[in-house]
Every structure is written in C-alpha cells, then in structure tokens.
Protein backbone atom coordinates (compact mmCIF):
# COMPACT_ATOMS: atom_id res chain seq x y z
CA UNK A 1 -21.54 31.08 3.59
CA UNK A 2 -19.89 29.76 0.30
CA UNK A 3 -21.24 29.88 -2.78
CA UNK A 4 -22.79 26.25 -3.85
CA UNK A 5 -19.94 25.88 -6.69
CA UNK A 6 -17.23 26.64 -4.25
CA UNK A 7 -15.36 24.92 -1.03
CA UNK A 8 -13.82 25.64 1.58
CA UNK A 9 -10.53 24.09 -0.05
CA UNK A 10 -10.88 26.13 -3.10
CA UNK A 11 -10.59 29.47 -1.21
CA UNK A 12 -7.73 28.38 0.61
CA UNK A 13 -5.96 26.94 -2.87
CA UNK A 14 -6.81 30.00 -4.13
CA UNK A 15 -4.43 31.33 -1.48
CA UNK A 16 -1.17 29.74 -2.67
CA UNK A 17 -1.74 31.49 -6.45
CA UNK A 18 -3.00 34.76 -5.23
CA UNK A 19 0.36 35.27 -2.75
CA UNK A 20 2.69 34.00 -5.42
CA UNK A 21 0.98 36.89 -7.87
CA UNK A 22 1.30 39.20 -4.81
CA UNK A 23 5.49 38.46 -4.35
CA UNK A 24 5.94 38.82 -7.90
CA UNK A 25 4.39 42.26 -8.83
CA UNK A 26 5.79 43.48 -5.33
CA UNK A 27 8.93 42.39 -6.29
CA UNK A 28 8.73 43.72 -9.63
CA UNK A 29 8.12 46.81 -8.34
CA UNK A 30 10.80 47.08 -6.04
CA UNK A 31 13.15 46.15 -8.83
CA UNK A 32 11.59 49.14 -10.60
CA UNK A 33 12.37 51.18 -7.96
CA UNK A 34 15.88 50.83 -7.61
CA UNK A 35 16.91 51.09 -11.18
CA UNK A 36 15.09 54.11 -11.05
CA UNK A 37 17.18 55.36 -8.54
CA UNK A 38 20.12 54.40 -9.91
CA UNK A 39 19.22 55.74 -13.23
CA UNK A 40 18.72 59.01 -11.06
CA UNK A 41 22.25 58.77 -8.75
CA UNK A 42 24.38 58.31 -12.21
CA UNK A 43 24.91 54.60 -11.23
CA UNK A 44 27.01 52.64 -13.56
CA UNK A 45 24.99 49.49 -12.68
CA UNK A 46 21.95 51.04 -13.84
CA UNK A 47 22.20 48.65 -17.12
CA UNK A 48 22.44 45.92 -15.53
CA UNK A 49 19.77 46.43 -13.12
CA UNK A 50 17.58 47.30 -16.12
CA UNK A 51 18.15 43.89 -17.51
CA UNK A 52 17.38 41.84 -14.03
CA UNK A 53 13.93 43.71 -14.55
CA UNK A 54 13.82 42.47 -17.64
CA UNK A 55 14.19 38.69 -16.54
CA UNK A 56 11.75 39.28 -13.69
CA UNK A 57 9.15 40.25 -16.00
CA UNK A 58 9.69 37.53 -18.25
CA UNK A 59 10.03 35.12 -15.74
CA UNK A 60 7.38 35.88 -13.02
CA UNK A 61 5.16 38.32 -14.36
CA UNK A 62 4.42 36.10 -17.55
CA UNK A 63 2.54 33.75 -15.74
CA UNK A 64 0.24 36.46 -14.39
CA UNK A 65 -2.38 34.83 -16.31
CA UNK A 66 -2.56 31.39 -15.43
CA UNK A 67 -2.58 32.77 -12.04
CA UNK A 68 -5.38 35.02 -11.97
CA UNK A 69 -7.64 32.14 -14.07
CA UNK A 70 -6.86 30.05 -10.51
CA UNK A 71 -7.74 33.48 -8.24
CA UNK A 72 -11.29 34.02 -9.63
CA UNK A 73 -12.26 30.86 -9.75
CA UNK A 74 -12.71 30.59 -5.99
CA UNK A 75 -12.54 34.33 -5.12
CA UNK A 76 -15.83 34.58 -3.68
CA UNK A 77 -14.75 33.43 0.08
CA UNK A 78 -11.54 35.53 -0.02
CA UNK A 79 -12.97 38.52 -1.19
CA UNK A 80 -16.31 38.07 1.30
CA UNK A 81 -14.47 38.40 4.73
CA UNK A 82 -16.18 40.73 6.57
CA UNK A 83 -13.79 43.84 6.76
CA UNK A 84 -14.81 44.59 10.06
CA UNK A 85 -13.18 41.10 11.11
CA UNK A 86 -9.54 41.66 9.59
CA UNK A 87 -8.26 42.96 12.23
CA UNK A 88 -8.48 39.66 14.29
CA UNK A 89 -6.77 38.17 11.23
C-alpha cells in the first residue's frame, strides 16, 4: 500500500510536523480574529493584540517551510486513506 520510497514510520513522522503546521496557522488565525474584533469594538488593546500577531507570525509561521519540506516527503500514506474509512478514525 506504500509507495516503495516510503514507510510506515515516515507517514506517521510526518504526523508530528503536519499537526504542529496545523496549531500554528489555526492559531494564527484565531489571533487574527480577535484583533479584528477589537479593532471593530473600539478596543484600546487592539495595539497590543496587533503586535502578539506579529510575534506569532514571526515565531511559528516562519518555520512553515521547513515544515512542509518534512510533510511531502512522506505524504503519500496520509493523503491515500480511503475517505470512505475516516469516519472509523
């Protein structure tokens, strides 16, 4: 079922990158979301919150890269579960 340049182990290492990349831009955009609503109530914290985004994206969302080289390298087994089987997931 795997491709002959990929294991078993490499689709579940693939895992640990993949959820990390998942957190961050879910995070991100949750962080995105609130200073837009604070922008929008007239919240004086607005500027602040701007600049927490600001770290995040530095921070986490830099490393987006190295992440993603990890992610296709073994994507074929992730990406080949038969849809039709999720729901026993």
């Amino acid at each position: 079922m795997l491709g002959n340049n990929h294991s078993a182990h490499d689709s579940e290492a693939t895992a640990v990158p993949y959820l990390e990349l998942c957190g961050d831009v879910i995070a991100g955009a949750f962080l995105i979301k609130s200073v837009l609503s604070g922008i929008q109530a007239g919240d004086p914290q607005a500027d602040a919150m701007q600049k927490l985004v600001w770290h995040h994206s530095l921070k986490y969302l830099s490393k987006a890269p190295s992440h993603l080289e990890q992610i296709k390298y073994a994507s074929e087994p992730v990406f080949a579960y038969p849809e039709d089987r999720l729901a026993d997931l």
